[in-house]
C-alpha atoms as a PDB file:
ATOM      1  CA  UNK A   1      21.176  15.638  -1.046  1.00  0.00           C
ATOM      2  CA  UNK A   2      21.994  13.559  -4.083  1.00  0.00           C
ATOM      3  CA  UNK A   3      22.372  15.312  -7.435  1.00  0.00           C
ATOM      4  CA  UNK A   4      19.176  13.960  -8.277  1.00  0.00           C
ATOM      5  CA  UNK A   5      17.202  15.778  -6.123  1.00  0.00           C
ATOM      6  CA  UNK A   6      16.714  19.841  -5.456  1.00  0.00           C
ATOM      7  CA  UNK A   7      15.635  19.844  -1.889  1.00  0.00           C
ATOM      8  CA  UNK A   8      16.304  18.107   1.377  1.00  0.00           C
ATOM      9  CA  UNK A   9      12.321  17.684   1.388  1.00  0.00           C
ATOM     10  CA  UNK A  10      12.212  15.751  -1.745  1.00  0.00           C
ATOM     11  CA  UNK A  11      15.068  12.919  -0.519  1.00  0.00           C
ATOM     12  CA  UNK A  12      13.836  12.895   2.806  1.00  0.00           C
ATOM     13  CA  UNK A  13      10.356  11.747   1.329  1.00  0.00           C
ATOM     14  CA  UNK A  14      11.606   9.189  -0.933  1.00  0.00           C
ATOM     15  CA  UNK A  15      13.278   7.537   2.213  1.00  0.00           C
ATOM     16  CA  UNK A  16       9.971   7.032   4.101  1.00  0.00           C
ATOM     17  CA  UNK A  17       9.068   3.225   2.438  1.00  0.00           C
ATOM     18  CA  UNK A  18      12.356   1.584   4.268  1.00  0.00           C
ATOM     19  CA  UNK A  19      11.620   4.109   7.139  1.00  0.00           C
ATOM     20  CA  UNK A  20       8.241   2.329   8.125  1.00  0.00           C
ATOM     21  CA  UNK A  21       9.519  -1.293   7.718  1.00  0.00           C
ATOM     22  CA  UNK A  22      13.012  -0.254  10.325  1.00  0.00           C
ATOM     23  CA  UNK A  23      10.202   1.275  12.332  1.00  0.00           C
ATOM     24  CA  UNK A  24       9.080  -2.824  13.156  1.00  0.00           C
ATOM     25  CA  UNK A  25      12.511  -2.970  14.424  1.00  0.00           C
ATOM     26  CA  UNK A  26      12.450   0.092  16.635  1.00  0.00           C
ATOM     27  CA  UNK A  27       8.626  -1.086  18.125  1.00  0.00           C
ATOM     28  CA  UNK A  28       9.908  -4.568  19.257  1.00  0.00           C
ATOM     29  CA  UNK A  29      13.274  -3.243  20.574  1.00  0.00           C
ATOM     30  CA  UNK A  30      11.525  -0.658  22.453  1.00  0.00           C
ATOM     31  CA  UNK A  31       8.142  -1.759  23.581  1.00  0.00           C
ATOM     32  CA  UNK A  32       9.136  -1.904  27.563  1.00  0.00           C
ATOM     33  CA  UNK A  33       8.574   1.860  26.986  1.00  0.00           C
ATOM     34  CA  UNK A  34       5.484   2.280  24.859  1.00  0.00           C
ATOM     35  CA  UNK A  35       1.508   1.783  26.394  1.00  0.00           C
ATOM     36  CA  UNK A  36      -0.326  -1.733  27.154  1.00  0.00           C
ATOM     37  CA  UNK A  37      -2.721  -2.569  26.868  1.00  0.00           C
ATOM     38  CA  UNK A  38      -5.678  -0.944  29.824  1.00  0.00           C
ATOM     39  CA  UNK A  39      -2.932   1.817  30.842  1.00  0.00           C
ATOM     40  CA  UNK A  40      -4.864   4.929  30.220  1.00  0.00           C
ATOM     41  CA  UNK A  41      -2.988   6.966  27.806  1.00  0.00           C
ATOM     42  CA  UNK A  42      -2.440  10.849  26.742  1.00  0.00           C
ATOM     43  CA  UNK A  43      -0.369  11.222  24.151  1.00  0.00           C
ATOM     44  CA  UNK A  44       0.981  15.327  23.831  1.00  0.00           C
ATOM     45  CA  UNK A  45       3.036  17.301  20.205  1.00  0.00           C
ATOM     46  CA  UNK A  46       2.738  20.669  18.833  1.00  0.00           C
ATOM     47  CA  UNK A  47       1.972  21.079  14.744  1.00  0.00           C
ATOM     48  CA  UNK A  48       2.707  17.796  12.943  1.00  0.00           C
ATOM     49  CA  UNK A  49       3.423  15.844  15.712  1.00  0.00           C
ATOM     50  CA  UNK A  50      -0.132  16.180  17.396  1.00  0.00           C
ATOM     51  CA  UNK A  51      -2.041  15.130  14.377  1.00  0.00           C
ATOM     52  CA  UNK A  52       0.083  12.031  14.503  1.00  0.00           C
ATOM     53  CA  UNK A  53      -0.712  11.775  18.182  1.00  0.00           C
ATOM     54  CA  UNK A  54      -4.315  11.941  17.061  1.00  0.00           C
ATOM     55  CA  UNK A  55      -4.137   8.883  14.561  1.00  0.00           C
ATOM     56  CA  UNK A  56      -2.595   6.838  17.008  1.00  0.00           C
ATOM     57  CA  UNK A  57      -4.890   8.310  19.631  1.00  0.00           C
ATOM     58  CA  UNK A  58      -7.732   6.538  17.576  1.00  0.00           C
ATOM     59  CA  UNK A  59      -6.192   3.503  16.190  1.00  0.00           C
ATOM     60  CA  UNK A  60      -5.207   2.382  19.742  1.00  0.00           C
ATOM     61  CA  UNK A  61      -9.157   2.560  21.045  1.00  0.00           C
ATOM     62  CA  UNK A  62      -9.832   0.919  17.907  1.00  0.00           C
ATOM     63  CA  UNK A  63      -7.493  -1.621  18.718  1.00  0.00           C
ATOM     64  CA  UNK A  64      -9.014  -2.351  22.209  1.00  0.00           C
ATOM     65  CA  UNK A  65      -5.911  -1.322  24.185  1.00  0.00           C
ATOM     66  CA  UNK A  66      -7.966   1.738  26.265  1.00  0.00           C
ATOM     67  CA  UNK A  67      -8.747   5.310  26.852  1.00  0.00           C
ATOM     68  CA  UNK A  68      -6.464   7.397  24.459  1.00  0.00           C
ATOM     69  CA  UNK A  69      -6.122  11.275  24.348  1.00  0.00           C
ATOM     70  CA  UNK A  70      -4.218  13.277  21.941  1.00  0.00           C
ATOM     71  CA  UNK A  71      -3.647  16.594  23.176  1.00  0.00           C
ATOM     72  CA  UNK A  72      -1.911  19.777  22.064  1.00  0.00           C
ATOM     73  CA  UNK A  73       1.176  20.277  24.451  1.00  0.00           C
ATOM     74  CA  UNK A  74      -0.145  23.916  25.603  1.00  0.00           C
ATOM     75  CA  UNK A  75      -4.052  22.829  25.843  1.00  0.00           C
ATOM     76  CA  UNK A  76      -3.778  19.300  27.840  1.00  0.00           C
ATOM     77  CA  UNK A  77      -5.834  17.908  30.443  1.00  0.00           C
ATOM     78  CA  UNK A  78      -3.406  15.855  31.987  1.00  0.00           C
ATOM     79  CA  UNK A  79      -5.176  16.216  35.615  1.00  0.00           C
ATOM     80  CA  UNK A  80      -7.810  14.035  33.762  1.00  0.00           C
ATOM     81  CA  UNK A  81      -5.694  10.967  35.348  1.00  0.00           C
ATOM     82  CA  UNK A  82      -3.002   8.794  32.979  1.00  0.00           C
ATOM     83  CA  UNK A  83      -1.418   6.031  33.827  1.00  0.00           C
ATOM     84  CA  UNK A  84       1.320   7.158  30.357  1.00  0.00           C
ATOM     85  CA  UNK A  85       2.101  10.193  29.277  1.00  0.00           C
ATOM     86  CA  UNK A  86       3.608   9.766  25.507  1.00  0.00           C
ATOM     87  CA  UNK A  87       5.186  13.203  24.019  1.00  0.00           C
ATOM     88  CA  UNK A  88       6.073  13.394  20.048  1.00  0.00           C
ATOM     89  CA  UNK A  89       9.007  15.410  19.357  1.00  0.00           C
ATOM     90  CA  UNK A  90      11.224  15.955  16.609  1.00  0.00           C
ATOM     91  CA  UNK A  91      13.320  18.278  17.722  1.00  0.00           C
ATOM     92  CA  UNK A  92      13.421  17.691  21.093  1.00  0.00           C
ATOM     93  CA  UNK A  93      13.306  21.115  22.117  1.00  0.00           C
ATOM     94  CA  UNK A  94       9.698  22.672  21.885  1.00  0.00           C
ATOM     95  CA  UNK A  95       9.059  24.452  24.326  1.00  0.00           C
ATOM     96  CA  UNK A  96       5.844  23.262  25.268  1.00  0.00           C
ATOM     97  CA  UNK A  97       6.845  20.061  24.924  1.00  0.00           C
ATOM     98  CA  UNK A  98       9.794  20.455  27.742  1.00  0.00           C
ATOM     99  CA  UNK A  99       7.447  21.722  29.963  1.00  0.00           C
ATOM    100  CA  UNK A 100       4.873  19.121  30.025  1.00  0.00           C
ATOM    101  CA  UNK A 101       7.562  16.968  30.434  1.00  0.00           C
ATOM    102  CA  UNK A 102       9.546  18.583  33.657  1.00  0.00           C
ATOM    103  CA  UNK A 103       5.678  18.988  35.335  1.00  0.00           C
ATOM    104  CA  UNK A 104       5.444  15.663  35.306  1.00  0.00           C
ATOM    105  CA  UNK A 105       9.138  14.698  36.201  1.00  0.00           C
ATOM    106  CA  UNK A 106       7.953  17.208  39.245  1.00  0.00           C
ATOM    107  CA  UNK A 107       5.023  15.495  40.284  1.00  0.00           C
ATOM    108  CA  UNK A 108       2.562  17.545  39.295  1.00  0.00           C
ATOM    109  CA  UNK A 109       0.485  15.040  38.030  1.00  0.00           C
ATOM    110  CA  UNK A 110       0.808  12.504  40.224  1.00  0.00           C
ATOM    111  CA  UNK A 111       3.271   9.188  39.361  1.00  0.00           C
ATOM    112  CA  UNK A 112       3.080   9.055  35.955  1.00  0.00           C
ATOM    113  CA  UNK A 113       5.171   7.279  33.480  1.00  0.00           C
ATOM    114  CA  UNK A 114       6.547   9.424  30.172  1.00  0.00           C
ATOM    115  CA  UNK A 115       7.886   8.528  27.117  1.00  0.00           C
ATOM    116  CA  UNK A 116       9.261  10.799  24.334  1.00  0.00           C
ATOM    117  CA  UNK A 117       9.673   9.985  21.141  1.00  0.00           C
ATOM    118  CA  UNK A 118      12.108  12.091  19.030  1.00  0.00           C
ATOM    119  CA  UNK A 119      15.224  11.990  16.260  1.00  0.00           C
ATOM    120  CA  UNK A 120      17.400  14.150  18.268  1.00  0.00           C
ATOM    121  CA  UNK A 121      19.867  12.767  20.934  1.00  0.00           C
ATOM    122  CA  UNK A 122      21.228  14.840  23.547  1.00  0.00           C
ATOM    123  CA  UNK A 123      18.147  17.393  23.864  1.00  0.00           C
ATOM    124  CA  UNK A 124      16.524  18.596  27.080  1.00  0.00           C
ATOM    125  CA  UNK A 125      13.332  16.116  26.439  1.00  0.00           C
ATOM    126  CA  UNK A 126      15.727  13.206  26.746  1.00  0.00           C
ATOM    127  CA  UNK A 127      16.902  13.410  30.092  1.00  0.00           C
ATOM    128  CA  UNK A 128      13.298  14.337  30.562  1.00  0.00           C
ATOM    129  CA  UNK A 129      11.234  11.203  29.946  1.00  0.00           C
ATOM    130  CA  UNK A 130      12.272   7.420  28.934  1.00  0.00           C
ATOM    131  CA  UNK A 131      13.937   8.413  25.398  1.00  0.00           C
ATOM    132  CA  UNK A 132      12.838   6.158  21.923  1.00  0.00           C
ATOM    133  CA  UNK A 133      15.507   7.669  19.521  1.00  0.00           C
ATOM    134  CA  UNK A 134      15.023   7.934  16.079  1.00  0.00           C
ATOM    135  CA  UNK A 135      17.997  10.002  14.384  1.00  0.00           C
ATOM    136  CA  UNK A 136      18.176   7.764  11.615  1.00  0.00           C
ATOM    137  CA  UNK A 137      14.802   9.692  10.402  1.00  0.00           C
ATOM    138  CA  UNK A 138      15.687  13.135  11.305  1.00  0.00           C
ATOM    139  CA  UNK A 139      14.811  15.900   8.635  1.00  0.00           C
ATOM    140  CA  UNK A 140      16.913  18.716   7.664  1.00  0.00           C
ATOM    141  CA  UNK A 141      13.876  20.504   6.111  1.00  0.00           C
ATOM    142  CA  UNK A 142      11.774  21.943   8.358  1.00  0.00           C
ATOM    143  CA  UNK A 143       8.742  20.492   6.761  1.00  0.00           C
ATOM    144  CA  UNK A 144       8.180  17.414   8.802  1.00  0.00           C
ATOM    145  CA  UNK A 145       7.494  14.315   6.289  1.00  0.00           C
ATOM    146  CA  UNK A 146       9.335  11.205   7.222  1.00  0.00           C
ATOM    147  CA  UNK A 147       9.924  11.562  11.209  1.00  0.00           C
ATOM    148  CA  UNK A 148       6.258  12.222  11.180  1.00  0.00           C
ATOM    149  CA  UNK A 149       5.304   8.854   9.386  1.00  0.00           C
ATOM    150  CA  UNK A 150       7.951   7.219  10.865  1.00  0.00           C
ATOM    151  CA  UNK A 151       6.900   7.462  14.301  1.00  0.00           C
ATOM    152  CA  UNK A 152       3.676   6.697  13.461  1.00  0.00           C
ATOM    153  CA  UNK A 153       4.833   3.667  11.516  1.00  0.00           C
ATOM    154  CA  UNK A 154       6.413   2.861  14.982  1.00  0.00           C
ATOM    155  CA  UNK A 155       3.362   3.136  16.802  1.00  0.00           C
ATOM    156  CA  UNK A 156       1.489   1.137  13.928  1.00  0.00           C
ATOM    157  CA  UNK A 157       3.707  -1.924  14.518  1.00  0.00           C
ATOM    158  CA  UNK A 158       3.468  -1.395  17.959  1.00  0.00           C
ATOM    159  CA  UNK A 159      -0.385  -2.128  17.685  1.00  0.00           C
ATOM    160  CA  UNK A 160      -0.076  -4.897  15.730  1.00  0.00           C
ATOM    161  CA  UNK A 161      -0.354  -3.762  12.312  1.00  0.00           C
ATOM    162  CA  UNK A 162       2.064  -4.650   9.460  1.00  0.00           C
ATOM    163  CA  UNK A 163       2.911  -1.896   7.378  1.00  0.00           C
ATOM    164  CA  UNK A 164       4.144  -4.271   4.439  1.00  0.00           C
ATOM    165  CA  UNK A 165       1.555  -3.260   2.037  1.00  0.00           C
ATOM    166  CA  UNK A 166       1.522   0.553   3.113  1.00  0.00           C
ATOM    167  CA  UNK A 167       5.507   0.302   2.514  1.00  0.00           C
ATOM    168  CA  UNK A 168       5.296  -1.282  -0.646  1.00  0.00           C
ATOM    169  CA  UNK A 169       2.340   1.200  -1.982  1.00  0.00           C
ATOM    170  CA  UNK A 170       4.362   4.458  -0.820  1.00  0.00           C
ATOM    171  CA  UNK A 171       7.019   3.353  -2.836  1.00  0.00           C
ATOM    172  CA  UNK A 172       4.704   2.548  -5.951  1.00  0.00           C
ATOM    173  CA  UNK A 173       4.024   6.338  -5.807  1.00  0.00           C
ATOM    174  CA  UNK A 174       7.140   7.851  -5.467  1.00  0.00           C
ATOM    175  CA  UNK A 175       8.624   5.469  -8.346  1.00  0.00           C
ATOM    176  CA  UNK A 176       4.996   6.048 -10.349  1.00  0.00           C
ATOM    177  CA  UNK A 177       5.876  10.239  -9.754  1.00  0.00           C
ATOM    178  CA  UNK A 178       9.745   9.423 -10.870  1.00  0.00           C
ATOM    179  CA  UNK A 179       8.520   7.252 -14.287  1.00  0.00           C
ATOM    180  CA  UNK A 180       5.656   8.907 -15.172  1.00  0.00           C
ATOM    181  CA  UNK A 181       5.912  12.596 -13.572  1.00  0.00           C
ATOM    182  CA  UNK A 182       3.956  13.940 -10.994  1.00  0.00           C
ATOM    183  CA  UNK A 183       1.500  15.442 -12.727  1.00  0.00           C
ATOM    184  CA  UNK A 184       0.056  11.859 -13.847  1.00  0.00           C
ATOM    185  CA  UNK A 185      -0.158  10.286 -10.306  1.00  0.00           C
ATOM    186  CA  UNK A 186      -1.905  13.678  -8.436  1.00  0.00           C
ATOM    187  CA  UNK A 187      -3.798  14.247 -11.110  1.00  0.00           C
ATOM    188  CA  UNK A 188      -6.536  17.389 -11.360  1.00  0.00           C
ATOM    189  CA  UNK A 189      -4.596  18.354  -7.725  1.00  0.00           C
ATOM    190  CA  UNK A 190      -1.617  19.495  -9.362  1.00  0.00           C
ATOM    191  CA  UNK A 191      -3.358  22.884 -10.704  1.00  0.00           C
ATOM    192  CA  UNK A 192      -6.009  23.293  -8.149  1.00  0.00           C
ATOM    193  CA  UNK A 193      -6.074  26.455  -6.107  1.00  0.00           C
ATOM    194  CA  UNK A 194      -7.902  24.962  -2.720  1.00  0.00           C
ATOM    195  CA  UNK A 195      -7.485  21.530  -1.756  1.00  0.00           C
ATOM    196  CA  UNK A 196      -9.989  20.528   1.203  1.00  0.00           C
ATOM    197  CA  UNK A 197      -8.949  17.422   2.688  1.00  0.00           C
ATOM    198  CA  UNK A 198     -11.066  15.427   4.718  1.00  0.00           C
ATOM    199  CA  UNK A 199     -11.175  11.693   6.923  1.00  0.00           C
ATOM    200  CA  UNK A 200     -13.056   9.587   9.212  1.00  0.00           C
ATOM    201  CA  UNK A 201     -11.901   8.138  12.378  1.00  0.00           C
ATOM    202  CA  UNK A 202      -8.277   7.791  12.275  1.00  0.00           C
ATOM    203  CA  UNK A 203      -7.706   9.338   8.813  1.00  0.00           C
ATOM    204  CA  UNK A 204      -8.984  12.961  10.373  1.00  0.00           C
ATOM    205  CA  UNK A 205      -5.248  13.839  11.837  1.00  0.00           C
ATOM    206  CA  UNK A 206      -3.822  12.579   8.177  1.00  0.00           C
ATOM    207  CA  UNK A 207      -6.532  15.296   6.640  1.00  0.00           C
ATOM    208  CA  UNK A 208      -5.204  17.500   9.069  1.00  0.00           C
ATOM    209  CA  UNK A 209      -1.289  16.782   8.394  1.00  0.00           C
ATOM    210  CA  UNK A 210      -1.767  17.121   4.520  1.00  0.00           C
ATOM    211  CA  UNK A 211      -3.676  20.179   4.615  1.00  0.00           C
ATOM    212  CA  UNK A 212      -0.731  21.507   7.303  1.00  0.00           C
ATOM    213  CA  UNK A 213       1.819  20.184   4.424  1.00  0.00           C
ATOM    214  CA  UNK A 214       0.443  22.414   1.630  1.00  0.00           C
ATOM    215  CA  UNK A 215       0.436  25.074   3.511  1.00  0.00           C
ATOM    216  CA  UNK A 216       3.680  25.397   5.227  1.00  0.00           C
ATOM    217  CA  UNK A 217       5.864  24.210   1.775  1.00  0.00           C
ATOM    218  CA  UNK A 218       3.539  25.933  -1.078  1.00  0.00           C
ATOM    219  CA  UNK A 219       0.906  28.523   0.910  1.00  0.00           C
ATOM    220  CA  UNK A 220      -1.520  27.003  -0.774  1.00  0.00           C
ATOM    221  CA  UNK A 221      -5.075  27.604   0.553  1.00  0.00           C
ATOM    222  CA  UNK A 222      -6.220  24.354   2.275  1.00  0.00           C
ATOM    223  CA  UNK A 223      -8.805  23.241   4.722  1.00  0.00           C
ATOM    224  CA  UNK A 224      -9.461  19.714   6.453  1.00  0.00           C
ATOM    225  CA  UNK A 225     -12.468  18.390   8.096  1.00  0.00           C
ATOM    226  CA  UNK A 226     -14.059  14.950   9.385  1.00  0.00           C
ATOM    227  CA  UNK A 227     -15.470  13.826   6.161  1.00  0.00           C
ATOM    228  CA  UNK A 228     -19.142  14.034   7.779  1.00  0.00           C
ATOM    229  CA  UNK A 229     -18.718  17.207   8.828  1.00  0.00           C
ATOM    230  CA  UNK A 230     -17.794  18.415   4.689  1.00  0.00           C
ATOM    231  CA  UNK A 231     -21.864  18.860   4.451  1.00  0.00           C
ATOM    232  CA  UNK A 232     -22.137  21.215   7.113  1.00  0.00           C
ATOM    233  CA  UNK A 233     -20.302  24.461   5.895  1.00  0.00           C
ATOM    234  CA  UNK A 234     -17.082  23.593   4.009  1.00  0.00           C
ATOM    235  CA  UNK A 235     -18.888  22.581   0.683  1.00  0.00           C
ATOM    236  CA  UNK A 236     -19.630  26.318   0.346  1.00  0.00           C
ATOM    237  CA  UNK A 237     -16.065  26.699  -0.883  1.00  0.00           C
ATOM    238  CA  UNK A 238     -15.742  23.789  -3.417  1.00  0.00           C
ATOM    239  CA  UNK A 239     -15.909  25.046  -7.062  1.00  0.00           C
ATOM    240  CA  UNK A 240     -14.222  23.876 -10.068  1.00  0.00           C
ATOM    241  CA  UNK A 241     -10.590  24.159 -10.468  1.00  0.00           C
ATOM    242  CA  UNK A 242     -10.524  23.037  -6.073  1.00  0.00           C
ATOM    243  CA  UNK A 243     -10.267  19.925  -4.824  1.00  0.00           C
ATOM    244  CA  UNK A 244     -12.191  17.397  -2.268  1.00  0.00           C
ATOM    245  CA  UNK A 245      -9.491  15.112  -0.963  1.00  0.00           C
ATOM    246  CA  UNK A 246     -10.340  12.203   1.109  1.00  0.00           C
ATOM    247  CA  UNK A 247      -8.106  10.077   3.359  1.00  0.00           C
ATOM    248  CA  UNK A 248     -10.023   6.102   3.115  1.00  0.00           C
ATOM    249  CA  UNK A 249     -13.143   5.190   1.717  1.00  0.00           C
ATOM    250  CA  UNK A 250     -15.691   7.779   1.439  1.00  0.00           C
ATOM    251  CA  UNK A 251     -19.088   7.442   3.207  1.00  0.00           C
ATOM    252  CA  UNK A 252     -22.554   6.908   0.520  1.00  0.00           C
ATOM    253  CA  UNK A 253     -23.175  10.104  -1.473  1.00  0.00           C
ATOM    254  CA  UNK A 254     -20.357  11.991  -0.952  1.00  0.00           C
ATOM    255  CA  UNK A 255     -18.470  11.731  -3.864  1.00  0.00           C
ATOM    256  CA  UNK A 256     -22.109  12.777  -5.787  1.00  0.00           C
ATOM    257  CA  UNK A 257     -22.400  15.821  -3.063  1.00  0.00           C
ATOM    258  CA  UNK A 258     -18.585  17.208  -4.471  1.00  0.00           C
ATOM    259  CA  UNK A 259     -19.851  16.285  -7.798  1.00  0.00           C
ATOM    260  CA  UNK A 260     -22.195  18.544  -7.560  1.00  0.00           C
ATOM    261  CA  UNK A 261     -20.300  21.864  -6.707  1.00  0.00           C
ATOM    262  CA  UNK A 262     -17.809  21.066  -9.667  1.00  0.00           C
ATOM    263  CA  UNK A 263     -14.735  20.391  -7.372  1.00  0.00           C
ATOM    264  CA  UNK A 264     -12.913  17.340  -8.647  1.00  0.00           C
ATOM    265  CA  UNK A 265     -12.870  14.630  -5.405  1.00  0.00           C
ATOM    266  CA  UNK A 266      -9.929  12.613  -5.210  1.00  0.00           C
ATOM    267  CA  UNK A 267     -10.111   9.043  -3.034  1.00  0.00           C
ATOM    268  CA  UNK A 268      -7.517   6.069  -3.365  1.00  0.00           C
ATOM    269  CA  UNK A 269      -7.926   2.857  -1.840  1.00  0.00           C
ATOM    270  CA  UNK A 270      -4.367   2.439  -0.999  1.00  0.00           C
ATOM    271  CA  UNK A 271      -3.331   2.522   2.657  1.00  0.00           C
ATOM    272  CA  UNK A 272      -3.587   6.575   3.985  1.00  0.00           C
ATOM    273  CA  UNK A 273      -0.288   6.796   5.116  1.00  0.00           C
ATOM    274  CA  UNK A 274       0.650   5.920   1.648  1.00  0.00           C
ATOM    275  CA  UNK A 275      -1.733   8.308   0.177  1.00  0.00           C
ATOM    276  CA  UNK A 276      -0.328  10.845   2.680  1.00  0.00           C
ATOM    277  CA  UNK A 277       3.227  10.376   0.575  1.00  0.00           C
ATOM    278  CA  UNK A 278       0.937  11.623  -2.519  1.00  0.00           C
ATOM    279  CA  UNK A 279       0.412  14.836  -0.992  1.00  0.00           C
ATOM    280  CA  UNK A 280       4.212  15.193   0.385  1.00  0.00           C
ATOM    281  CA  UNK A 281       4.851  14.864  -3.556  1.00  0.00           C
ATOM    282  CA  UNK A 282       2.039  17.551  -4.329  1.00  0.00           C
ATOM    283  CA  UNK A 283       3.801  19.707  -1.559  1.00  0.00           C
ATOM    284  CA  UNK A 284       6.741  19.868  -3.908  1.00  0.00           C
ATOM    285  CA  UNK A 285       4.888  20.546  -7.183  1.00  0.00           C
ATOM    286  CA  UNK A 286       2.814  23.331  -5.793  1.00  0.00           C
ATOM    287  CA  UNK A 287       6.105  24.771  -4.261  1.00  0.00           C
ATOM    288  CA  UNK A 288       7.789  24.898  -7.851  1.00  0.00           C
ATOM    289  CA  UNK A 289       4.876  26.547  -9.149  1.00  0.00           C
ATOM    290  CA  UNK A 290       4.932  29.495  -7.079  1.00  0.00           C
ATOM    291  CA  UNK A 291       8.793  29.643  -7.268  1.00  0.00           C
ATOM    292  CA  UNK A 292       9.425  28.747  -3.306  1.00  0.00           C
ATOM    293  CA  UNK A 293      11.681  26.330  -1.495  1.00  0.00           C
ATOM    294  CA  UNK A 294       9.526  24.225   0.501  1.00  0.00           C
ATOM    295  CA  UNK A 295      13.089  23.711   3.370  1.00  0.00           C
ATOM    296  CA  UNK A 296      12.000  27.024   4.368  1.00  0.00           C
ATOM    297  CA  UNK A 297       8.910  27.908   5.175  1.00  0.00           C
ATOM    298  CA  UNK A 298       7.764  31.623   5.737  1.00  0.00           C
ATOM    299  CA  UNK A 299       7.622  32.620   9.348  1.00  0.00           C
ATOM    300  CA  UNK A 300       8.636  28.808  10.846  1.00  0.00           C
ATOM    301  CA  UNK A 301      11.924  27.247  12.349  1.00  0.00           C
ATOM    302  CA  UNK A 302      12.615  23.554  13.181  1.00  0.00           C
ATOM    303  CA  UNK A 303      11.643  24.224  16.476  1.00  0.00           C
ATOM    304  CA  UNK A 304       9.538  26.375  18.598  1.00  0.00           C
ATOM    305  CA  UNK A 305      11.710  27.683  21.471  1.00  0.00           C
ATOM    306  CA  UNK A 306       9.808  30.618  23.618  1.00  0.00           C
ATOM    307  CA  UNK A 307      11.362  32.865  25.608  1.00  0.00           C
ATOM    308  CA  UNK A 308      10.922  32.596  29.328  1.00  0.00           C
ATOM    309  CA  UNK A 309       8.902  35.844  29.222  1.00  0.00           C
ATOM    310  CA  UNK A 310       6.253  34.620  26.766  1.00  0.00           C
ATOM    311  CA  UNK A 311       2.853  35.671  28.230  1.00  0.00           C
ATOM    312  CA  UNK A 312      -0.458  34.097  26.380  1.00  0.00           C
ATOM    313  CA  UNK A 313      -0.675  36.754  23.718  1.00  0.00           C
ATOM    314  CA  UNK A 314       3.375  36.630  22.961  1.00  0.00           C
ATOM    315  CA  UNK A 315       3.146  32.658  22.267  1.00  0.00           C
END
């Protein structure tokens, strides 16, 4: 960490602008190993890395390119029938993860091909599946920020899309935060004491990821929905002094509907993954506030390794 900084989180976010555009790189140089179009795709993770799984999962039906699955590592249907198998890991030693992986190196599914993506060389996944390395946005927090956004940047460019703009708007934020302090760029979020965060389509995982962030770094109290779904139950807990946070444009009448219970609703029309780096900054403030280091989350590790002997109510 630079002097500048007081936690590994904190760099590691500001690095994420130069992360998506080297992500480009990574795509082209690697796209023997990532899905074309009409293969029939499931793409596995545990915790961060499946709500990325379930962005891409949506932008690459969007795009046309076929059926798409995200599923959580311990809960997948892979007997469904894929033609790819495409596991997100940062660590490259979750459990779960590693044993998806050797089932299908065993045949279990029938021939499949599988492709990990992960920042750490020389882990059991890699010998495991056709390896896309990505050290160079490895995290020593255990709060995932940039590997997360990174790989999604990767599969992004990989669709087609040019993350340019998103790039350039991240890093609007995080200089905005550094000129003008945080508290002017989050706004009414900064002292809130529930944040419900909400999408549609591809923005749901990115709900789900931010409200996942505030939790793990600050222990905030946070909930995340499809933005349609807000109506049907989770408005009960918007007051003032919370928050309505949505991830892209917001559908007729729903800013009046949040309005109406007092909660302050917070939208952007910059790209989500940029808004996303918004909430990575709020991570930080909340953390402060409550005097905890957001490296170290209560209760988690960088990786989840079971033991061998892990029955269904041990995991």
């Amino acid at each position: 960490m630079s002097a500048s900084t007081t936690t590994y989180l904190e760099a590691e976010i500001a690095t994420q602008p130069g992360d998506w555009l080297r992500a480009a790189d990574t795509a082209r140089d690697h796209a023997h190993l990532l899905p074309t179009p009409g293969e029939r795709v499931a793409v596995i993770g545990c915790g961060t890395s499946l709500y990325m799984a379930q962005v891409y999962s949506v932008l690459r039906e969007a795009a046309g390119h076929g059926v798409t699955d995200a599923w959580p590592a311990s809960e997948h249907r892979l007997g469904r029938g894929y033609d790819r198998v495409l596991a997100i890991t940062r660590s490259g030693t979750t459990t779960e993860v590693a044993d998806v992986l050797r089932d299908l190196r065993g045949g279990a599914y029938g021939t499949v091909a599988a492709t990990v993506v992960t920042a750490t060389p020389g882990t059991p996944v890699v010998d495991l599946a056709d390896p896309i390395l990505m050290p160079e946005i490895d995290e020593q927090s255990v709060v995932q920020t940039r590997f997360a956004t990174g790989t999604l940047a990767l599969l992004r460019s990989h669709l087609g899309d040019d993350l340019g703009t998103a790039a350039k708007q991240a890093q609007k934020v995080l200089d905005d935060c550094a000129e003008h302090g945080d508290a002017a760029v989050l706004g009414p979020a900064v002292d809130a004491d529930q944040i419900t965060f909400v999408g549609r389509g591809w923005t749901n995982g990115l709900a789900e990821e931010a409200g996942l962030k505030l939790r793990e770094a600050a222990q905030l109290w946070t909930e995340s929905y499809p933005m349609m779904e807000y109506r049907h139950g989770p408005v009960s807990i918007s007051a003032p002094g919370r928050v309505v946070w949505a991830f892209g444009p917001p559908v007729d009448g729903f800013a009046a509907d949040v309005a109406a219970t007092g909660a302050h609703f917070e939208t952007s029309d910059i790209d989500p993954m940029a808004d996303l780096v918004r909430v990575q900054r709020l991570c930080l403030v909340k953390a402060r506030q409550v005097g905890l280091n957001p490296d170290e989350p209560r209760n988690l590790t960088r990786s989840i390794i079971l033991s061998p002997q892990a029955g269904p109510d041990q995991v």
